[in-house]
PDB file of N, CA and C in Angstrom:
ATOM      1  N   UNK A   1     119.969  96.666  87.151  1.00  0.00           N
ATOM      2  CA  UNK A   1     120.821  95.548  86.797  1.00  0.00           C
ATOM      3  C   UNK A   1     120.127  94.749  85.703  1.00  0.00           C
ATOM      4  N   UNK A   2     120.826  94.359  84.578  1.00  0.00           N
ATOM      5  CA  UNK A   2     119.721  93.430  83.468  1.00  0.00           C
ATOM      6  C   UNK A   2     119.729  91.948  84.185  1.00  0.00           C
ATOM      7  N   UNK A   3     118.715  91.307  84.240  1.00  0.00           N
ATOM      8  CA  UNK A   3     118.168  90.622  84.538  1.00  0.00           C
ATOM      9  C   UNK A   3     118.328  89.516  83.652  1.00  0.00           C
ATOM     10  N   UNK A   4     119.005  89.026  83.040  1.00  0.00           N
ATOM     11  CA  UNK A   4     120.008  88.305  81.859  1.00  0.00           C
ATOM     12  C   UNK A   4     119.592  86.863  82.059  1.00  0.00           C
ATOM     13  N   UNK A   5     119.659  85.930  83.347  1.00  0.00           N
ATOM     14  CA  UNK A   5     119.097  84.520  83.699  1.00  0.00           C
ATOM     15  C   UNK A   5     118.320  84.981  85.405  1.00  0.00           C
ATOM     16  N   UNK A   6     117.607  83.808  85.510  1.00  0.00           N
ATOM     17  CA  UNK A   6     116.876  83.823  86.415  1.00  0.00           C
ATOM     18  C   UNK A   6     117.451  84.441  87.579  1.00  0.00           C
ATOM     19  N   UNK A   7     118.661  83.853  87.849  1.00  0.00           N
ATOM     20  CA  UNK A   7     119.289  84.075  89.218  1.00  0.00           C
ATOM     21  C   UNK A   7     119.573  85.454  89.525  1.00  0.00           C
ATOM     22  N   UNK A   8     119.675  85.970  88.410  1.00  0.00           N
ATOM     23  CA  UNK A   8     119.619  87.937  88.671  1.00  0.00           C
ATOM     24  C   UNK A   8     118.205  88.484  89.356  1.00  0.00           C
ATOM     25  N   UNK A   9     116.627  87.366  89.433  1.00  0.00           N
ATOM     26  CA  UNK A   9     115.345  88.050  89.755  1.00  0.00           C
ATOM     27  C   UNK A   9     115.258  87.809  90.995  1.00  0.00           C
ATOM     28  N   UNK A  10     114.946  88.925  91.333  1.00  0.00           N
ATOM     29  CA  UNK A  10     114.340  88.463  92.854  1.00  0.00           C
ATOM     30  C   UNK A  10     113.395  87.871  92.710  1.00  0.00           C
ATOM     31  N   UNK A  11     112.716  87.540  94.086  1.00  0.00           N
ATOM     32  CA  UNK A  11     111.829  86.721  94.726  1.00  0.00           C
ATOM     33  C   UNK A  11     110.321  87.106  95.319  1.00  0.00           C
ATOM     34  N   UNK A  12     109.659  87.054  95.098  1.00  0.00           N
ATOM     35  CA  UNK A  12     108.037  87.453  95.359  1.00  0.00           C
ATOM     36  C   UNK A  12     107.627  86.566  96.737  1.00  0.00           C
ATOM     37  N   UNK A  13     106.568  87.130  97.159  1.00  0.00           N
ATOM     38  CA  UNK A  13     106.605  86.214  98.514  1.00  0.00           C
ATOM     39  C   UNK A  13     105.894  85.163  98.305  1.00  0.00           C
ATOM     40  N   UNK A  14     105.597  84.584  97.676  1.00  0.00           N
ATOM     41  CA  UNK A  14     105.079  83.039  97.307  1.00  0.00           C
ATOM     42  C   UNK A  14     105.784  82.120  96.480  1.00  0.00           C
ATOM     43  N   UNK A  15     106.954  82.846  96.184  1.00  0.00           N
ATOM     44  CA  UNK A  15     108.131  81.988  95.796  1.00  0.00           C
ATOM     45  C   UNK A  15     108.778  82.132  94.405  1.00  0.00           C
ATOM     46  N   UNK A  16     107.331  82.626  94.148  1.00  0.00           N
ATOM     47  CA  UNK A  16     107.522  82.755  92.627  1.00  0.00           C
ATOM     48  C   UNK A  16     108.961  83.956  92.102  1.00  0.00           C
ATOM     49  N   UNK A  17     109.700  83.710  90.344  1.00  0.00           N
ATOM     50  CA  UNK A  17     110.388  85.020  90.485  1.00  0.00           C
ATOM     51  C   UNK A  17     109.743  86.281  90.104  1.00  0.00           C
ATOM     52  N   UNK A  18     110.148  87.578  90.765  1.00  0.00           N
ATOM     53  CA  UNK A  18     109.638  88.903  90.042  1.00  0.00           C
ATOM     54  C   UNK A  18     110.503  89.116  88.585  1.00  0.00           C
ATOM     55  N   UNK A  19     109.586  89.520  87.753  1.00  0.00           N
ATOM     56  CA  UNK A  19     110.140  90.073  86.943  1.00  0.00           C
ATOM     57  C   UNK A  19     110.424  91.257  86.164  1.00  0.00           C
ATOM     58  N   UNK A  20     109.907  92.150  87.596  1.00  0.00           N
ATOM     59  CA  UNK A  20     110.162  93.845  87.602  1.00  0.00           C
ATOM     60  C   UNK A  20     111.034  93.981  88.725  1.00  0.00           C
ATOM     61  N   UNK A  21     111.574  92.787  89.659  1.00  0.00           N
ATOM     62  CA  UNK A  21     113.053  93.430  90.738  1.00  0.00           C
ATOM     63  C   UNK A  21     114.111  91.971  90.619  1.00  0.00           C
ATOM     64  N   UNK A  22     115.332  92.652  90.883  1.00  0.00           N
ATOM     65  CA  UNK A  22     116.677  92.234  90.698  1.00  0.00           C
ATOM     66  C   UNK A  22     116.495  91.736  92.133  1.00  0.00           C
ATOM     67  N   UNK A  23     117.289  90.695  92.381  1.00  0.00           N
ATOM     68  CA  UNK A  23     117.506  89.796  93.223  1.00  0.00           C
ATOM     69  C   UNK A  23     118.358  90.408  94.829  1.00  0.00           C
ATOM     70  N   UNK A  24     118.504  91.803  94.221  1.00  0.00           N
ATOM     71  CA  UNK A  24     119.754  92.583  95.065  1.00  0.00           C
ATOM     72  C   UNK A  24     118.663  93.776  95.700  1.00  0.00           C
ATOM     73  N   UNK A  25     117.614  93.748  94.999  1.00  0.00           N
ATOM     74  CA  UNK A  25     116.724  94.464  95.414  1.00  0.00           C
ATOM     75  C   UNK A  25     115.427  94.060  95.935  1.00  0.00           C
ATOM     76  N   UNK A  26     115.309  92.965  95.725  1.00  0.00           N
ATOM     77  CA  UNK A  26     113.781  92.121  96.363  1.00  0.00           C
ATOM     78  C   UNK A  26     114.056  90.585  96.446  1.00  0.00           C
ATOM     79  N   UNK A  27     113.822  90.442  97.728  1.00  0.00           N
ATOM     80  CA  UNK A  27     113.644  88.595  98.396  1.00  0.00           C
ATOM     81  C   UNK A  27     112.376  88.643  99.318  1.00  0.00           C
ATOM     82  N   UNK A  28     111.974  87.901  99.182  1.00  0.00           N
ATOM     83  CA  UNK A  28     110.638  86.687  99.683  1.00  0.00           C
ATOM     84  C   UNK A  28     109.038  88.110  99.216  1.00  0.00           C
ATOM     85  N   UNK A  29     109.269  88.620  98.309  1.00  0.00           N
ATOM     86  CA  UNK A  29     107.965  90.166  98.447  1.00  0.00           C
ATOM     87  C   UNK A  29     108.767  90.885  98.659  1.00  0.00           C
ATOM     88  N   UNK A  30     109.478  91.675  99.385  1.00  0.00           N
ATOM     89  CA  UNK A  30     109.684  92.773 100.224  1.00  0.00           C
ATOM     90  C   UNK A  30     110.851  93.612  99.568  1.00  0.00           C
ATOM     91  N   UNK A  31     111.200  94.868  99.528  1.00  0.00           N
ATOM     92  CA  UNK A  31     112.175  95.625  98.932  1.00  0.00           C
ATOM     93  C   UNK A  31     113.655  95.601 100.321  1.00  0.00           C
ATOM     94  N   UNK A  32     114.768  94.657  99.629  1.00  0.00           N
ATOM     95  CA  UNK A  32     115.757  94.929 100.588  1.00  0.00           C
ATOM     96  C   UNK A  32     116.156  96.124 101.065  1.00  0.00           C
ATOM     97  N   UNK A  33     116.251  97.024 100.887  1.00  0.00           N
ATOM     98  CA  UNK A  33     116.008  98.375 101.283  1.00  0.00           C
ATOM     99  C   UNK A  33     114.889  99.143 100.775  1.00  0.00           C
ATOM    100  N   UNK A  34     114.205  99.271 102.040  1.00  0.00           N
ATOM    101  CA  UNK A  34     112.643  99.387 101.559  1.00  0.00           C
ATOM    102  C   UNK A  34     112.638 101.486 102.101  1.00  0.00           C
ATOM    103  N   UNK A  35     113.717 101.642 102.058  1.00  0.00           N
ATOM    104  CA  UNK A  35     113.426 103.187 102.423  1.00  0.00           C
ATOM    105  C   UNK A  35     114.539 103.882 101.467  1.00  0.00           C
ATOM    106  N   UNK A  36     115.486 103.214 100.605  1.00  0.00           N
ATOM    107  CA  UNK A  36     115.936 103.678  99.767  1.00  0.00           C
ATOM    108  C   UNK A  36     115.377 104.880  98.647  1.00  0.00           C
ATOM    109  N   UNK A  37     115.806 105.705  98.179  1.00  0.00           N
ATOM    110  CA  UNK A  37     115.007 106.729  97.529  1.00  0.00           C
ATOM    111  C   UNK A  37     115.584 106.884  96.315  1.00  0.00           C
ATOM    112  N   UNK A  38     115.383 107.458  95.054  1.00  0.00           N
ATOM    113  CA  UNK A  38     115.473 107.337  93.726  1.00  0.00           C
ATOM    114  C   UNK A  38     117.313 107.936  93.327  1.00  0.00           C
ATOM    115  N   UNK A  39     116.993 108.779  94.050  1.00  0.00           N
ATOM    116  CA  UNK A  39     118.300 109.571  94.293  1.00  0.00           C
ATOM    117  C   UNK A  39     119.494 108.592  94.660  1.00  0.00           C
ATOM    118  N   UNK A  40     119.505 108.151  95.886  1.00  0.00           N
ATOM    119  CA  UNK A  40     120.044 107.141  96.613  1.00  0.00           C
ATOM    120  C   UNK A  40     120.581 106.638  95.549  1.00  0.00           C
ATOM    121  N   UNK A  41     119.441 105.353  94.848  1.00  0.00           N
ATOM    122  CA  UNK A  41     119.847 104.561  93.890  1.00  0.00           C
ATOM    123  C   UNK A  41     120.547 105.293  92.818  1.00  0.00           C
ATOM    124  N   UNK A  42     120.680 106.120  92.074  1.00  0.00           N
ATOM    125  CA  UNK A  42     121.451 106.633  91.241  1.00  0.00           C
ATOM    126  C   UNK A  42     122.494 107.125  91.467  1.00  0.00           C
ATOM    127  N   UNK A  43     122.806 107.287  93.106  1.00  0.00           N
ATOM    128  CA  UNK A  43     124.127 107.685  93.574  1.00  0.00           C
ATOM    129  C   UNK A  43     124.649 106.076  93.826  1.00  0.00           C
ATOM    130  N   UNK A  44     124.305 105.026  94.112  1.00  0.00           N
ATOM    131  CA  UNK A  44     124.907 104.310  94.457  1.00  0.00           C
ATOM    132  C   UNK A  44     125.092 103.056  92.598  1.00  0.00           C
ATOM    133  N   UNK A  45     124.145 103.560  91.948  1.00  0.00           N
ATOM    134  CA  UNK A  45     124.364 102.791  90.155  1.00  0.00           C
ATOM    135  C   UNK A  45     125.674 103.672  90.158  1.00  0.00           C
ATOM    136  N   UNK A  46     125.710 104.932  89.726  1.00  0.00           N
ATOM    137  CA  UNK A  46     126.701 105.642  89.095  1.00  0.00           C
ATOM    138  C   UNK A  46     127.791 105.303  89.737  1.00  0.00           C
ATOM    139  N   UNK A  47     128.137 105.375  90.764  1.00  0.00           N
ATOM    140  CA  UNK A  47     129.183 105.051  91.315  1.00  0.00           C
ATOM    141  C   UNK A  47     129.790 103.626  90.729  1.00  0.00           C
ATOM    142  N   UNK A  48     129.086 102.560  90.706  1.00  0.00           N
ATOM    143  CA  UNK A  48     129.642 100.955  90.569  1.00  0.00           C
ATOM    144  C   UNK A  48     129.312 101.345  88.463  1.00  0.00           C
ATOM    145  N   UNK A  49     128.852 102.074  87.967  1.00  0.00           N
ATOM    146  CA  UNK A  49     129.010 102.254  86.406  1.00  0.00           C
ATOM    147  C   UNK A  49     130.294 103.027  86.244  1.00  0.00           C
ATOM    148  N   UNK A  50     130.592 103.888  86.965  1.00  0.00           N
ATOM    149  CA  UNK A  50     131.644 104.773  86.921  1.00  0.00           C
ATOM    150  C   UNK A  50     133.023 103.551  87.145  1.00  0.00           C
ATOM    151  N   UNK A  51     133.161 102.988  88.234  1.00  0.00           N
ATOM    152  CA  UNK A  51     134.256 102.034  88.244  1.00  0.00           C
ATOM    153  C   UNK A  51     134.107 100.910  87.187  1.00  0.00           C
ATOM    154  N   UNK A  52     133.284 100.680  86.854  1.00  0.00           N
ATOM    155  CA  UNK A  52     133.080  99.143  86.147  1.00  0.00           C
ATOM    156  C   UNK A  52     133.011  99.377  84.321  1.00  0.00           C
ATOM    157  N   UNK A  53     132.834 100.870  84.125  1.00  0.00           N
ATOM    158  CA  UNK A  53     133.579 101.068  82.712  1.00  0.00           C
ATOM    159  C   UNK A  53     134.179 102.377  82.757  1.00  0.00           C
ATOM    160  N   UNK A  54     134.492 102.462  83.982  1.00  0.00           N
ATOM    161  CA  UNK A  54     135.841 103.513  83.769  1.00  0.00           C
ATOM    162  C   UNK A  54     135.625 104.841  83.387  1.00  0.00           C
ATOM    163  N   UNK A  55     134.779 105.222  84.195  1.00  0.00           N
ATOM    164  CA  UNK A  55     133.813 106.498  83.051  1.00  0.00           C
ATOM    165  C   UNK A  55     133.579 107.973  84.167  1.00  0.00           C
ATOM    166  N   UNK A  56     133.823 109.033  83.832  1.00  0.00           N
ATOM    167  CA  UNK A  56     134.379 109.783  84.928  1.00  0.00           C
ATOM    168  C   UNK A  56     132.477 109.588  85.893  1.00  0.00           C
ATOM    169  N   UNK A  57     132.785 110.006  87.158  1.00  0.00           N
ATOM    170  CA  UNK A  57     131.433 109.964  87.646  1.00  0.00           C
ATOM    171  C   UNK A  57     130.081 110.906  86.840  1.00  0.00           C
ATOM    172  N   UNK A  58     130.570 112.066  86.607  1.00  0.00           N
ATOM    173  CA  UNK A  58     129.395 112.960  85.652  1.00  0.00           C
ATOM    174  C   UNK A  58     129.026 112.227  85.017  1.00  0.00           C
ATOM    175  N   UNK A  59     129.737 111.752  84.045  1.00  0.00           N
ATOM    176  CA  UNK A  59     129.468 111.160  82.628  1.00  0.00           C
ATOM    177  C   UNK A  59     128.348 110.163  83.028  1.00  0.00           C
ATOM    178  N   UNK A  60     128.883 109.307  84.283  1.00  0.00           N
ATOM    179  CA  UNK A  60     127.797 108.261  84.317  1.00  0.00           C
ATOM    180  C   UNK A  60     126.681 108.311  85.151  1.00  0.00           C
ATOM    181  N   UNK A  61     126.668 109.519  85.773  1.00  0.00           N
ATOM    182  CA  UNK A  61     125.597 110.058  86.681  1.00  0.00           C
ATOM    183  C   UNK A  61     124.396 110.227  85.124  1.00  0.00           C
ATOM    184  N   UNK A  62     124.833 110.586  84.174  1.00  0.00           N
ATOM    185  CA  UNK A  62     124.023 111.192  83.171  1.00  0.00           C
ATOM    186  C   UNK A  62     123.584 110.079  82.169  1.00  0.00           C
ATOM    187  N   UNK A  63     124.315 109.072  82.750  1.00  0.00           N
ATOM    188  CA  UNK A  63     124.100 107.247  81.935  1.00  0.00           C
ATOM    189  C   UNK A  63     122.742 106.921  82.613  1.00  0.00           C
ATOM    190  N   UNK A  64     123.093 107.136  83.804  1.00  0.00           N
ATOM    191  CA  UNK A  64     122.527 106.078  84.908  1.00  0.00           C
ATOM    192  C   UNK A  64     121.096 107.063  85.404  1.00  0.00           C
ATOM    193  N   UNK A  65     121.199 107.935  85.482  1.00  0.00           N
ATOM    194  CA  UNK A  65     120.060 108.888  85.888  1.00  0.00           C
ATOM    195  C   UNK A  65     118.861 108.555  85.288  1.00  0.00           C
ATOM    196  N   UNK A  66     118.509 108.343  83.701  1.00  0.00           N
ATOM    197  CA  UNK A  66     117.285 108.081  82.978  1.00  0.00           C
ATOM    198  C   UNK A  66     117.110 106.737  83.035  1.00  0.00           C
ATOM    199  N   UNK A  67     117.785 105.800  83.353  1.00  0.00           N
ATOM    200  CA  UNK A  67     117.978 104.450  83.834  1.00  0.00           C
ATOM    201  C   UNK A  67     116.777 104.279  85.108  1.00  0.00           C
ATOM    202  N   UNK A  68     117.572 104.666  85.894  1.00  0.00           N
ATOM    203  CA  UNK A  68     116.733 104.309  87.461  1.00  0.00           C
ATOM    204  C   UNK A  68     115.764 104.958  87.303  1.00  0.00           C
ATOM    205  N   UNK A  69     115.364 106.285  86.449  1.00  0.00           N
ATOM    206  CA  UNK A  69     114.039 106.963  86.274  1.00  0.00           C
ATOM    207  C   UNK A  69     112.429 106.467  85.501  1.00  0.00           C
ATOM    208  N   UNK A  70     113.261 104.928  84.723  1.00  0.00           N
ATOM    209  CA  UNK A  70     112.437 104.517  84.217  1.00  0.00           C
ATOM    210  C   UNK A  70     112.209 102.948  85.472  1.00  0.00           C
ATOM    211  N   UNK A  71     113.116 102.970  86.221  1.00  0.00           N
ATOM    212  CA  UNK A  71     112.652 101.624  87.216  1.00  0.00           C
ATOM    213  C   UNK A  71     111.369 101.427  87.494  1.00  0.00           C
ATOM    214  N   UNK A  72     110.420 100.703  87.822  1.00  0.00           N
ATOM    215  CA  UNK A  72     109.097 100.803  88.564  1.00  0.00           C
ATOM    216  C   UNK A  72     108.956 100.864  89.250  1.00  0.00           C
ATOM    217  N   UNK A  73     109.482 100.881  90.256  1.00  0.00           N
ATOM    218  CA  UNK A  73     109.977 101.364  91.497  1.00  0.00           C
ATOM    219  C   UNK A  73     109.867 102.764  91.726  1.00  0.00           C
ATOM    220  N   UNK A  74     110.600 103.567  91.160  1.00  0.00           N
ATOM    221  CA  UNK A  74     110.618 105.155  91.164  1.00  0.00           C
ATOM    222  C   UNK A  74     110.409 105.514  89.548  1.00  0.00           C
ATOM    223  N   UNK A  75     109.592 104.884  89.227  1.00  0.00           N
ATOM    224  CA  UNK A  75     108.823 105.342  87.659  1.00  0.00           C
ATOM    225  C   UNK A  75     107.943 106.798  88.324  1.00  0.00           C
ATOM    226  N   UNK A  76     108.042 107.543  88.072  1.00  0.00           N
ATOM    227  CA  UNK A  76     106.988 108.798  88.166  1.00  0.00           C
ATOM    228  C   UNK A  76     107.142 109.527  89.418  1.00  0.00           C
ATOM    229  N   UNK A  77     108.830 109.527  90.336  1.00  0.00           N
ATOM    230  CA  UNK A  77     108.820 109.809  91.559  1.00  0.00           C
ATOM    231  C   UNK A  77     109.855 111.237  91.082  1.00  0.00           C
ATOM    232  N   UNK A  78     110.088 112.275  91.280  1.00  0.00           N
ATOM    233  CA  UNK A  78     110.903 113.516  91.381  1.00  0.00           C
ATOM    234  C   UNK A  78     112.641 113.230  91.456  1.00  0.00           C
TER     235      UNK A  78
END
């Protein structure tokens, strides 16, 4: 998700904001779904890219795939 104003960052556990996780993905430290897997996330981006510009699912599986691959999160994961 771009991270555009503050309120898009999550939250670090000392209060401070992160500015490597989205607000949908990290509150107080901790990963809101902390067992989510790289895959996962690119099935569940493509899907909300696919409705939100209308774009057949392939197409945006192939948007969204090098996307979440560069996250830090799953930077260097299979």
């Amino acid at each position: 998700m771009p991270m555009i104003d503050v309120q898009h960052h999550g939250v670090n556990a000392d209060g401070s904001v992160s500015n490597d996780y989205c607000v949908y993905c990290f509150q107080q430290g901790s990963f809101t779904s902390p067992t989510l897997t790289k895959s996962e996330m690119v099935e569940i981006a493509t899907r909300y890219w696919a409705t939100q510009n209308r774009t057949p699912v392939d197409v945006a599986r192939r948007q969204v795939a090098p996307i979440v691959a560069e996250l830090k999160r799953w930077r260097g994961e299979p």
